[in-house]
PDB file of N, CA and C in Angstrom:
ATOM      1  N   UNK A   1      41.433  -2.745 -13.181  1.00  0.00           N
ATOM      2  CA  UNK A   1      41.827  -3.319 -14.459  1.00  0.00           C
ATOM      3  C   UNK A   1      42.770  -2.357 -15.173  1.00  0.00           C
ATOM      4  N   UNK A   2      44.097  -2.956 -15.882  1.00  0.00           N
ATOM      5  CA  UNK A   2      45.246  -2.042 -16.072  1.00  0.00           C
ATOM      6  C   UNK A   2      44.356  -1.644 -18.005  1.00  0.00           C
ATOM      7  N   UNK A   3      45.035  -0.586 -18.268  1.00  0.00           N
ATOM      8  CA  UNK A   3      44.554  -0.055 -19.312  1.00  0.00           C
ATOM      9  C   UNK A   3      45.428  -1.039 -20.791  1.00  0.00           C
ATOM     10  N   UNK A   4      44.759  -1.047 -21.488  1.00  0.00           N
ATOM     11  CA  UNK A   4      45.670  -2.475 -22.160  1.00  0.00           C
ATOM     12  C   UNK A   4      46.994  -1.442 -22.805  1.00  0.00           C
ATOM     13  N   UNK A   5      46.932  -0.248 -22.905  1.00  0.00           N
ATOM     14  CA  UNK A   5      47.822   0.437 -23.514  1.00  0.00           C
ATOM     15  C   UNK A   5      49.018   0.663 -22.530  1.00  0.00           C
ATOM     16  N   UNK A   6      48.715   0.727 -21.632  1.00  0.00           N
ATOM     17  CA  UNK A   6      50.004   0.934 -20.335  1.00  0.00           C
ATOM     18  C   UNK A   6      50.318  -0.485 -20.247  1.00  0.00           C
ATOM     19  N   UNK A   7      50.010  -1.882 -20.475  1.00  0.00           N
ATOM     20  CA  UNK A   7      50.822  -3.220 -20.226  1.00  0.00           C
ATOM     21  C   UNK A   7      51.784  -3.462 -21.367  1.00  0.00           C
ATOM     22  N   UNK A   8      52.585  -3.508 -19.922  1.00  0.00           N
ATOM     23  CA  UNK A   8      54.378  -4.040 -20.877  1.00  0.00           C
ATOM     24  C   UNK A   8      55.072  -5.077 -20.296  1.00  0.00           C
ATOM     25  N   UNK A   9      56.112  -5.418 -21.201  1.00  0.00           N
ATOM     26  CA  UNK A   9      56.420  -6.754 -21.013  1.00  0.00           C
ATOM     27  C   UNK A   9      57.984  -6.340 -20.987  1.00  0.00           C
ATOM     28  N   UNK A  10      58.957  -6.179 -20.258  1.00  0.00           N
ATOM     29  CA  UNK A  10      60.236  -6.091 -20.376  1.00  0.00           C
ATOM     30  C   UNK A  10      61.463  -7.405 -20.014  1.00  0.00           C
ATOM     31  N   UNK A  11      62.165  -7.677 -21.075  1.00  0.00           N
ATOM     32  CA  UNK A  11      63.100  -8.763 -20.895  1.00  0.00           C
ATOM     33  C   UNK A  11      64.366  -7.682 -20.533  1.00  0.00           C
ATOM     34  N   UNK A  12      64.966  -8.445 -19.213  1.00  0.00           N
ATOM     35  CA  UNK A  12      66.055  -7.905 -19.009  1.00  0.00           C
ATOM     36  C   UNK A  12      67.547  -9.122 -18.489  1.00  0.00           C
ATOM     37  N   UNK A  13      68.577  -8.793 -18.939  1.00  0.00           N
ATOM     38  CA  UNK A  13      69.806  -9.845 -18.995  1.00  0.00           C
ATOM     39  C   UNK A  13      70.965  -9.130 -19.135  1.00  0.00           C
ATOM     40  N   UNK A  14      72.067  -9.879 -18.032  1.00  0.00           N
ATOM     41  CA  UNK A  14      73.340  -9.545 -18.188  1.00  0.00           C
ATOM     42  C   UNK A  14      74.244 -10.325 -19.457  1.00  0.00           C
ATOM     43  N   UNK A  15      75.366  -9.425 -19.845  1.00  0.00           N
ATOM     44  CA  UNK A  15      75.970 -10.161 -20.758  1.00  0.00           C
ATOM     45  C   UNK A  15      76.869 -11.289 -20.191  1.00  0.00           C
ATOM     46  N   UNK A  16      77.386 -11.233 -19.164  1.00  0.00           N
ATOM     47  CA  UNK A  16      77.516 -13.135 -18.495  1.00  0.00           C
ATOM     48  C   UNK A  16      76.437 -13.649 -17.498  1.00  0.00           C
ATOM     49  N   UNK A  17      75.532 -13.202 -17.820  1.00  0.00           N
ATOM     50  CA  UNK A  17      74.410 -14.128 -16.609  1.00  0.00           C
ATOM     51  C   UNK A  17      74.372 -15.087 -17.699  1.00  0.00           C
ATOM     52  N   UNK A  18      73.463 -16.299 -16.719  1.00  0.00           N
ATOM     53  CA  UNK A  18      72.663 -17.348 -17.768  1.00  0.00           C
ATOM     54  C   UNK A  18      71.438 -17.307 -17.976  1.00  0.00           C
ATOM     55  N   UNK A  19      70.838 -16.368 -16.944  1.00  0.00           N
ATOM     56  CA  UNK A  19      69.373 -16.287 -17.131  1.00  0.00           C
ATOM     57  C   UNK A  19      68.870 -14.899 -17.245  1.00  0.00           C
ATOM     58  N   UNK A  20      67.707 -14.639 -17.436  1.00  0.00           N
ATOM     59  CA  UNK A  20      66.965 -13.481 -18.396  1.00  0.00           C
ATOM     60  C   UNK A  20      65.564 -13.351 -17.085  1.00  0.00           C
ATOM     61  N   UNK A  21      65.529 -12.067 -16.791  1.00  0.00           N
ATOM     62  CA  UNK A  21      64.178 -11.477 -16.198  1.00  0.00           C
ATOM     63  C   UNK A  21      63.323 -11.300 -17.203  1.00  0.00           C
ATOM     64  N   UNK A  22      61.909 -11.748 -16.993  1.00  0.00           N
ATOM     65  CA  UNK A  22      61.167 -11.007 -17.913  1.00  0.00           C
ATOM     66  C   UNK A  22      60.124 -10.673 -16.493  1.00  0.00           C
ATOM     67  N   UNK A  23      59.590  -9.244 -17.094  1.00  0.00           N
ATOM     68  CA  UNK A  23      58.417  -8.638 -16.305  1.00  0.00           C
ATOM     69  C   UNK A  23      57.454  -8.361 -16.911  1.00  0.00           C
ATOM     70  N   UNK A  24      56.436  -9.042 -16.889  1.00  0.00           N
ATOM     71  CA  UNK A  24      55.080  -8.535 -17.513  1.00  0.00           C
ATOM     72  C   UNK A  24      54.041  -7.902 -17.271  1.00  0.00           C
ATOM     73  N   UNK A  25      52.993  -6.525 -17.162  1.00  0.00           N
ATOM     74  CA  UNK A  25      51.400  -6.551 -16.295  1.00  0.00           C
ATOM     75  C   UNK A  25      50.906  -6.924 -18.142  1.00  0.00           C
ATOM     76  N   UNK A  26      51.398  -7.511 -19.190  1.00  0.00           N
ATOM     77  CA  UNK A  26      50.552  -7.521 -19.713  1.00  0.00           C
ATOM     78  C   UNK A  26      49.689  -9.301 -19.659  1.00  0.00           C
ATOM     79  N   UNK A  27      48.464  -9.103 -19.660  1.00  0.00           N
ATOM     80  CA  UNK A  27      47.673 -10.256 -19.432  1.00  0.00           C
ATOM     81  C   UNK A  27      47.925 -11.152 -20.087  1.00  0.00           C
ATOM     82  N   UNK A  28      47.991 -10.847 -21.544  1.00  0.00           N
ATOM     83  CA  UNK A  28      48.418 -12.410 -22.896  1.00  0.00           C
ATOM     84  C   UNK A  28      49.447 -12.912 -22.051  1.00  0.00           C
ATOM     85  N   UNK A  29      50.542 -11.908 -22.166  1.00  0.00           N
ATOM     86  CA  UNK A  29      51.581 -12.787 -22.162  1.00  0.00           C
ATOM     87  C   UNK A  29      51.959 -13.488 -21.018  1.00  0.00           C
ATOM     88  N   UNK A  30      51.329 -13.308 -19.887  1.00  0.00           N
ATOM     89  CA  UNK A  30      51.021 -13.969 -18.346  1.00  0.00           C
ATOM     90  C   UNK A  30      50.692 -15.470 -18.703  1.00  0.00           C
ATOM     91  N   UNK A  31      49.392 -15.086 -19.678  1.00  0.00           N
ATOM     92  CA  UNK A  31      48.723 -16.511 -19.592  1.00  0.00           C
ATOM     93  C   UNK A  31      49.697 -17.802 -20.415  1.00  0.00           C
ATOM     94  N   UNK A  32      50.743 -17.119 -21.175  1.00  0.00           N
ATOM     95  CA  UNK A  32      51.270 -17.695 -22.362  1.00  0.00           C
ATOM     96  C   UNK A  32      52.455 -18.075 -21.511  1.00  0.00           C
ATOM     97  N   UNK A  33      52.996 -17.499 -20.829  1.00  0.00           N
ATOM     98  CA  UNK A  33      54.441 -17.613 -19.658  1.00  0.00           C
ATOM     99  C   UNK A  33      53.891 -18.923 -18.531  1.00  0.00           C
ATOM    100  N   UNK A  34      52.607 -18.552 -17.910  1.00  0.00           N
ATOM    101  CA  UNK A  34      52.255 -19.301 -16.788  1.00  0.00           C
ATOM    102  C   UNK A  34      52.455 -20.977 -17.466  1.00  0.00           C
ATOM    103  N   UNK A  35      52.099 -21.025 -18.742  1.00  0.00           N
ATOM    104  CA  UNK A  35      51.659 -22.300 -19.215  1.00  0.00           C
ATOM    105  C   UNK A  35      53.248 -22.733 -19.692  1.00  0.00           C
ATOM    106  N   UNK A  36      54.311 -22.289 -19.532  1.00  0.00           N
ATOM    107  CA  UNK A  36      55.672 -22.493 -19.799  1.00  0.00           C
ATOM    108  C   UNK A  36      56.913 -22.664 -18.412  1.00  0.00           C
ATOM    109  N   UNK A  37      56.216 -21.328 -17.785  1.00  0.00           N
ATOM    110  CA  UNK A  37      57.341 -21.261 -16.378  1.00  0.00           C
ATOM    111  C   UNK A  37      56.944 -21.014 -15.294  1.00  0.00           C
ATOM    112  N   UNK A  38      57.558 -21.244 -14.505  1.00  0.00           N
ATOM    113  CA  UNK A  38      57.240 -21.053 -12.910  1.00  0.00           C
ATOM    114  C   UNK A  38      57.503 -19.996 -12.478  1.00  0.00           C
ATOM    115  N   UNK A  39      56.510 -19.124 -11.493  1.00  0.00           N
ATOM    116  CA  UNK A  39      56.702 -17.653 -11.732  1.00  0.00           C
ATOM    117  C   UNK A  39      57.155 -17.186 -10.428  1.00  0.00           C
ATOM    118  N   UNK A  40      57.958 -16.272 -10.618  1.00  0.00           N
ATOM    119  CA  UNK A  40      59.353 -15.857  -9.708  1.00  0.00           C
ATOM    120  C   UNK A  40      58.862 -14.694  -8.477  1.00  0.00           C
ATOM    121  N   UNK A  41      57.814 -13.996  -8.875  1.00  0.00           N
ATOM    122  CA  UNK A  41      57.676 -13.102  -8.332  1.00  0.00           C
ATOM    123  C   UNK A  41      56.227 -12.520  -8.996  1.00  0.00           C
ATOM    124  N   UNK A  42      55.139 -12.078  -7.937  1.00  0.00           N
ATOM    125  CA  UNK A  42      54.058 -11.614  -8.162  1.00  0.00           C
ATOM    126  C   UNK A  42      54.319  -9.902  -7.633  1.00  0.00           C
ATOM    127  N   UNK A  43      53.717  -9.234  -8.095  1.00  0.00           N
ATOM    128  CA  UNK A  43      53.814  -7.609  -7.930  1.00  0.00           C
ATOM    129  C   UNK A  43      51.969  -7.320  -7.609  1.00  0.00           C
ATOM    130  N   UNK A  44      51.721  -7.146  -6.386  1.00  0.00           N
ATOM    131  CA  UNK A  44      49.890  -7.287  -5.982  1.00  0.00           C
ATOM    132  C   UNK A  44      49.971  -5.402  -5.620  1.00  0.00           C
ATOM    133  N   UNK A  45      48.512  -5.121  -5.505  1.00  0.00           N
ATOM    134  CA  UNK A  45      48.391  -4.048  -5.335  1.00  0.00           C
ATOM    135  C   UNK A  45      46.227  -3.879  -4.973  1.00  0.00           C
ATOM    136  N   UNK A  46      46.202  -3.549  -4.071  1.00  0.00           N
ATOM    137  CA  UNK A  46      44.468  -3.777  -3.716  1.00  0.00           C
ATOM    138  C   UNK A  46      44.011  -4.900  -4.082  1.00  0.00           C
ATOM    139  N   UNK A  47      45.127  -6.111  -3.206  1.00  0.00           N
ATOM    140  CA  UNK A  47      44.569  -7.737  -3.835  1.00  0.00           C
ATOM    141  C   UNK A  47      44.599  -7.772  -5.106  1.00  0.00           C
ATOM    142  N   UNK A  48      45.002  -7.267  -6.152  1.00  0.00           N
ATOM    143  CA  UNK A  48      45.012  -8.116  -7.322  1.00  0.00           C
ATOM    144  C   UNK A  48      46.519  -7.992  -7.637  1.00  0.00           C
ATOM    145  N   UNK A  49      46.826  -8.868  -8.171  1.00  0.00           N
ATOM    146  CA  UNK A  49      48.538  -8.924  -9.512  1.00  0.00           C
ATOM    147  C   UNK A  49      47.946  -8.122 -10.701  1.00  0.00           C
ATOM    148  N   UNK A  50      49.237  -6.995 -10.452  1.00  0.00           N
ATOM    149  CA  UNK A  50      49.419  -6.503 -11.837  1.00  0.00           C
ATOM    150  C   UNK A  50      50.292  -6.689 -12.835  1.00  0.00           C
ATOM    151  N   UNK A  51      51.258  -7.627 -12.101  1.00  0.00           N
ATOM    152  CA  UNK A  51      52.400  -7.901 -12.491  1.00  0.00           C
ATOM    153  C   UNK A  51      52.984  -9.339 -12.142  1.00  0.00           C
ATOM    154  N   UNK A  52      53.616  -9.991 -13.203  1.00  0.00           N
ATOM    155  CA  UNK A  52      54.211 -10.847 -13.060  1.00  0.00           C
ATOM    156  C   UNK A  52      56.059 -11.169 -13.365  1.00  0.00           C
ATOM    157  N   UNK A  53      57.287 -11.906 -12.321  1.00  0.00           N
ATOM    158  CA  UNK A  53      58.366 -11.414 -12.900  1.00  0.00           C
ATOM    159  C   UNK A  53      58.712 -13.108 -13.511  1.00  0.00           C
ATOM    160  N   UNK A  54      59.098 -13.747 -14.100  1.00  0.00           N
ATOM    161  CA  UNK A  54      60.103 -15.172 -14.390  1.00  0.00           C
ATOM    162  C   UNK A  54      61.486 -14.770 -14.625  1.00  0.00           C
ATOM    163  N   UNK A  55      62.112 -15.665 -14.033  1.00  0.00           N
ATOM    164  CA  UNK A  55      63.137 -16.337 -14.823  1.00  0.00           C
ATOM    165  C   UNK A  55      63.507 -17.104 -15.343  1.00  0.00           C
ATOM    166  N   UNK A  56      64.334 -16.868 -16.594  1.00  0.00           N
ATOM    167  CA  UNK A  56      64.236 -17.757 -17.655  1.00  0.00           C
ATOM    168  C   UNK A  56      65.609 -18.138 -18.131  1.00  0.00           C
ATOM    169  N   UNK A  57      65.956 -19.040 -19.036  1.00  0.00           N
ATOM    170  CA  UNK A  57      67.047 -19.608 -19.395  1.00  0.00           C
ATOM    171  C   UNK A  57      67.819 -18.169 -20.686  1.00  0.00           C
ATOM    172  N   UNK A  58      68.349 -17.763 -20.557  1.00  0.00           N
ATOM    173  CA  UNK A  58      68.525 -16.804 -21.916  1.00  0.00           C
ATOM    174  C   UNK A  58      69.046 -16.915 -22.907  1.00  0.00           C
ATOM    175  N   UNK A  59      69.694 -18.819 -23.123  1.00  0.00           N
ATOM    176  CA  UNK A  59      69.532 -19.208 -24.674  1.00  0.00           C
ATOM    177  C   UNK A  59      68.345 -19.385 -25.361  1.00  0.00           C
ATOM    178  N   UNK A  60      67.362 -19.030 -24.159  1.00  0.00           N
ATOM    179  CA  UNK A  60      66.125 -19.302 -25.087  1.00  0.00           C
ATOM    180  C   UNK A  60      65.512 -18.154 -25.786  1.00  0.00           C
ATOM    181  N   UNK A  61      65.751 -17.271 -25.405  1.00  0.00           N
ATOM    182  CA  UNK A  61      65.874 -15.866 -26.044  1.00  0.00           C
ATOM    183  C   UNK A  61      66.504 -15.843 -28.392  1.00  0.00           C
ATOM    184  N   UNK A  62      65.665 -15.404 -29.010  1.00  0.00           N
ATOM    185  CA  UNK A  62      65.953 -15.622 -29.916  1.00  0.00           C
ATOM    186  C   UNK A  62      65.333 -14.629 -30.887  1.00  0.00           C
ATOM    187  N   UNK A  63      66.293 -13.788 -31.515  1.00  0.00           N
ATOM    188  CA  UNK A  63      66.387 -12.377 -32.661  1.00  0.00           C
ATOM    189  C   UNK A  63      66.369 -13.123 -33.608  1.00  0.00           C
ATOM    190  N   UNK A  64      65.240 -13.127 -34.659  1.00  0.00           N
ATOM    191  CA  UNK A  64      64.950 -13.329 -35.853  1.00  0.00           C
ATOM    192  C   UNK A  64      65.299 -12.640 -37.195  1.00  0.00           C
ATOM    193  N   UNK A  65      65.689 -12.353 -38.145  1.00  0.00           N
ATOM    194  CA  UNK A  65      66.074 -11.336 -39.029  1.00  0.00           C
ATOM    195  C   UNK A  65      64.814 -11.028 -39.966  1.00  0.00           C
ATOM    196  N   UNK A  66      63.577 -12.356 -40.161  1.00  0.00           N
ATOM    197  CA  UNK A  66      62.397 -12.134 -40.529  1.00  0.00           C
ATOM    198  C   UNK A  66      61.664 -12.822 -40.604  1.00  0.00           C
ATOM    199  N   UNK A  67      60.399 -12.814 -40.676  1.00  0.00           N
ATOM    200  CA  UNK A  67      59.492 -13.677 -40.533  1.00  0.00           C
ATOM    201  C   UNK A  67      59.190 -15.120 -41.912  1.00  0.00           C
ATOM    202  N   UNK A  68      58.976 -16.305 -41.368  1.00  0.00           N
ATOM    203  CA  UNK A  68      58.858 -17.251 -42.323  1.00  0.00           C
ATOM    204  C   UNK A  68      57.646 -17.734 -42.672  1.00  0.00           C
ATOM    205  N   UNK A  69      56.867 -18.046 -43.672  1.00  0.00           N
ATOM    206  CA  UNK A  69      55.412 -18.746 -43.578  1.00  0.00           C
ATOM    207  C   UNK A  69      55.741 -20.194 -44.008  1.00  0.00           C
ATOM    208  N   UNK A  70      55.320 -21.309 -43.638  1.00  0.00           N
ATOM    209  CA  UNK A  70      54.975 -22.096 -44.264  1.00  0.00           C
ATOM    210  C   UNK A  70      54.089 -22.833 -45.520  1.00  0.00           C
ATOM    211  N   UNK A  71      54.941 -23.307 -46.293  1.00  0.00           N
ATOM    212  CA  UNK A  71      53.731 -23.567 -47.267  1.00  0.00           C
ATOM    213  C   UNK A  71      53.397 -25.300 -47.160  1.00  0.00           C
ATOM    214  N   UNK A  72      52.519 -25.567 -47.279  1.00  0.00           N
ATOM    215  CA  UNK A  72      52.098 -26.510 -47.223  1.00  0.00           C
ATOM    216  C   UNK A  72      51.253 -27.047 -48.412  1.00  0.00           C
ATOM    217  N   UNK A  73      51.584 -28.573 -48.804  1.00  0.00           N
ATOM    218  CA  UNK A  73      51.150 -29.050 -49.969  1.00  0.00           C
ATOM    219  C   UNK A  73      49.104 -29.350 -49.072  1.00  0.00           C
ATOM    220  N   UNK A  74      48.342 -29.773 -50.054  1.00  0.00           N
ATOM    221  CA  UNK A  74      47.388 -30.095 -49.754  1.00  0.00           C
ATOM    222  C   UNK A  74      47.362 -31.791 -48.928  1.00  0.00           C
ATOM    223  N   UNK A  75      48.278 -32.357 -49.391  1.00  0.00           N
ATOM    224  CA  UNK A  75      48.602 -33.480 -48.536  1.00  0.00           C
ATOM    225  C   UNK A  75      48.811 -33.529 -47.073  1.00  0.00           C
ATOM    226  N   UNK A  76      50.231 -32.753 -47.113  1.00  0.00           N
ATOM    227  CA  UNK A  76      50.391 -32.167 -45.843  1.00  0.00           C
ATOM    228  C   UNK A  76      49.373 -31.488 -44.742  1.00  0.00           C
ATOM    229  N   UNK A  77      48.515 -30.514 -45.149  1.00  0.00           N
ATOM    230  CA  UNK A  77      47.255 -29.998 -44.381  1.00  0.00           C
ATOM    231  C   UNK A  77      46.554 -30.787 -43.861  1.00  0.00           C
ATOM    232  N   UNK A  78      46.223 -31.993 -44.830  1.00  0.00           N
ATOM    233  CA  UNK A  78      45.195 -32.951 -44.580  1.00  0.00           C
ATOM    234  C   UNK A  78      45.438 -34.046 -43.207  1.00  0.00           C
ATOM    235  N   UNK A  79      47.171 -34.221 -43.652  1.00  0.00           N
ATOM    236  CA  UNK A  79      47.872 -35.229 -42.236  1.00  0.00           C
ATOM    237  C   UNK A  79      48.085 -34.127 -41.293  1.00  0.00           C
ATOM    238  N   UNK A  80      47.985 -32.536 -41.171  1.00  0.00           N
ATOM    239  CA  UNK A  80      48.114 -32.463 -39.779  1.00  0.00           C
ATOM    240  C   UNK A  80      46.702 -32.215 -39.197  1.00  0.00           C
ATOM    241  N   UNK A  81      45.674 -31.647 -40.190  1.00  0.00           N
ATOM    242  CA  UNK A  81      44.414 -31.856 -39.322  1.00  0.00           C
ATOM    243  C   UNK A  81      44.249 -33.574 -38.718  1.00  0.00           C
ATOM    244  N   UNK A  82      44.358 -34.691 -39.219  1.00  0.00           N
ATOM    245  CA  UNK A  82      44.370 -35.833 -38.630  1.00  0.00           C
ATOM    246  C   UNK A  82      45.114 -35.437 -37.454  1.00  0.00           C
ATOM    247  N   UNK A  83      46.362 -35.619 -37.338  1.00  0.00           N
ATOM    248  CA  UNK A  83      46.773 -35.278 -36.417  1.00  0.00           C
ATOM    249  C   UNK A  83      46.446 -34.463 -34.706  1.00  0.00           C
ATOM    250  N   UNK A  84      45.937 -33.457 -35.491  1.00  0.00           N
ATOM    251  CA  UNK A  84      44.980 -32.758 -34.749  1.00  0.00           C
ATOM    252  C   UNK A  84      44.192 -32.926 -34.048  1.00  0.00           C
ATOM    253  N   UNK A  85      43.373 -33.968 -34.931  1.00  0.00           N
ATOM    254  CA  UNK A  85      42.145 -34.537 -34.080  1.00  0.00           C
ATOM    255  C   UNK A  85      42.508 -35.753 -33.708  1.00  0.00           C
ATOM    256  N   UNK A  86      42.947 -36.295 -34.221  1.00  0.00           N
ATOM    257  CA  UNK A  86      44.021 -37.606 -32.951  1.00  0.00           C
ATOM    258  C   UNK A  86      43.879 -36.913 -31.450  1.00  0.00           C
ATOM    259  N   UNK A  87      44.847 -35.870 -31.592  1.00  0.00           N
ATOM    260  CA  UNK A  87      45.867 -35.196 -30.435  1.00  0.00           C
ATOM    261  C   UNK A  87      44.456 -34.757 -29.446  1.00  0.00           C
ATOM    262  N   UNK A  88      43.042 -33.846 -30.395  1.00  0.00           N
ATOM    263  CA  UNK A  88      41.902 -33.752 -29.224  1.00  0.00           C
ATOM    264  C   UNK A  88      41.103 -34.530 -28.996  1.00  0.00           C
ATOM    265  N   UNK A  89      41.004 -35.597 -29.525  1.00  0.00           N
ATOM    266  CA  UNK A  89      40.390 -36.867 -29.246  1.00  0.00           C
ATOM    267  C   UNK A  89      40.856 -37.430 -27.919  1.00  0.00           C
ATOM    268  N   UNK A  90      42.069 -37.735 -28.196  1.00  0.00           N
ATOM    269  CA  UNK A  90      42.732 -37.981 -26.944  1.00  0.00           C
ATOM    270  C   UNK A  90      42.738 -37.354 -25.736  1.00  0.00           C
ATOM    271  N   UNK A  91      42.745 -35.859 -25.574  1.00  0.00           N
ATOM    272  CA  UNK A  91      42.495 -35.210 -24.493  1.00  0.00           C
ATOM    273  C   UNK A  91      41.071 -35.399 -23.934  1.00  0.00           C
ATOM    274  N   UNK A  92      39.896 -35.231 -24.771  1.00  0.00           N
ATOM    275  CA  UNK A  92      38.721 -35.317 -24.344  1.00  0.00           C
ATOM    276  C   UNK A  92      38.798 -36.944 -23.248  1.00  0.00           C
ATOM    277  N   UNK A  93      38.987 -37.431 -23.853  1.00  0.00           N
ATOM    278  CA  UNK A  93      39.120 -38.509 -23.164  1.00  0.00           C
ATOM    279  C   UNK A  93      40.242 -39.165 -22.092  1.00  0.00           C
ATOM    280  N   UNK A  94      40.493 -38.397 -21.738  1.00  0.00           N
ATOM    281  CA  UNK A  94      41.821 -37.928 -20.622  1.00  0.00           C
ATOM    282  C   UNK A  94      40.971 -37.796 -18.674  1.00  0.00           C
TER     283      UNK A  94
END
């Protein structure tokens, strides 16, 4: 088991490629990638992956200047919990 302080995640891209390497051993972001992309390359070592590589589109890549919160009226909250439970209602029953 990798030490959570040594897992890193490196994005790497040319300035005319179209697509973007990312390399991860960190675990979140494995599980968060797997559920998005198809994975390019496994890195194993005594049977297990420590590492995972994708490639990715690199307009999807995106520098923020700062963070935004949403505010939401009490109306609003109320229609997306509906929503919500619409959306797991439906799965349960899938």
């Amino acid at each position: 088991m990798a030490v959570i302080s040594e897992q890193e995640t490196v994005i790497q891209f040319s300035r005319d490629g179209e697509t973007m390497n990312i390399y991860t051993s960190d675990s979140t972001v494995m599980t968060k990638l797997d559920k998005i992309y198809k994975r390019k390359r496994e890195h194993i070592a005594d049977g297990q992956i420590y590492a995972v590589e994708y490639d990715v589109d690199k307009r999807l890549l995106s520098f923020r200047s700062k963070r935004t919160r949403r505010t939401l009226t009490d109306e609003q909250k109320k229609a997306a919990a509906e929503r919500l439970k619409a959306i797991n209602g439906r799965a349960r029953h899938s």
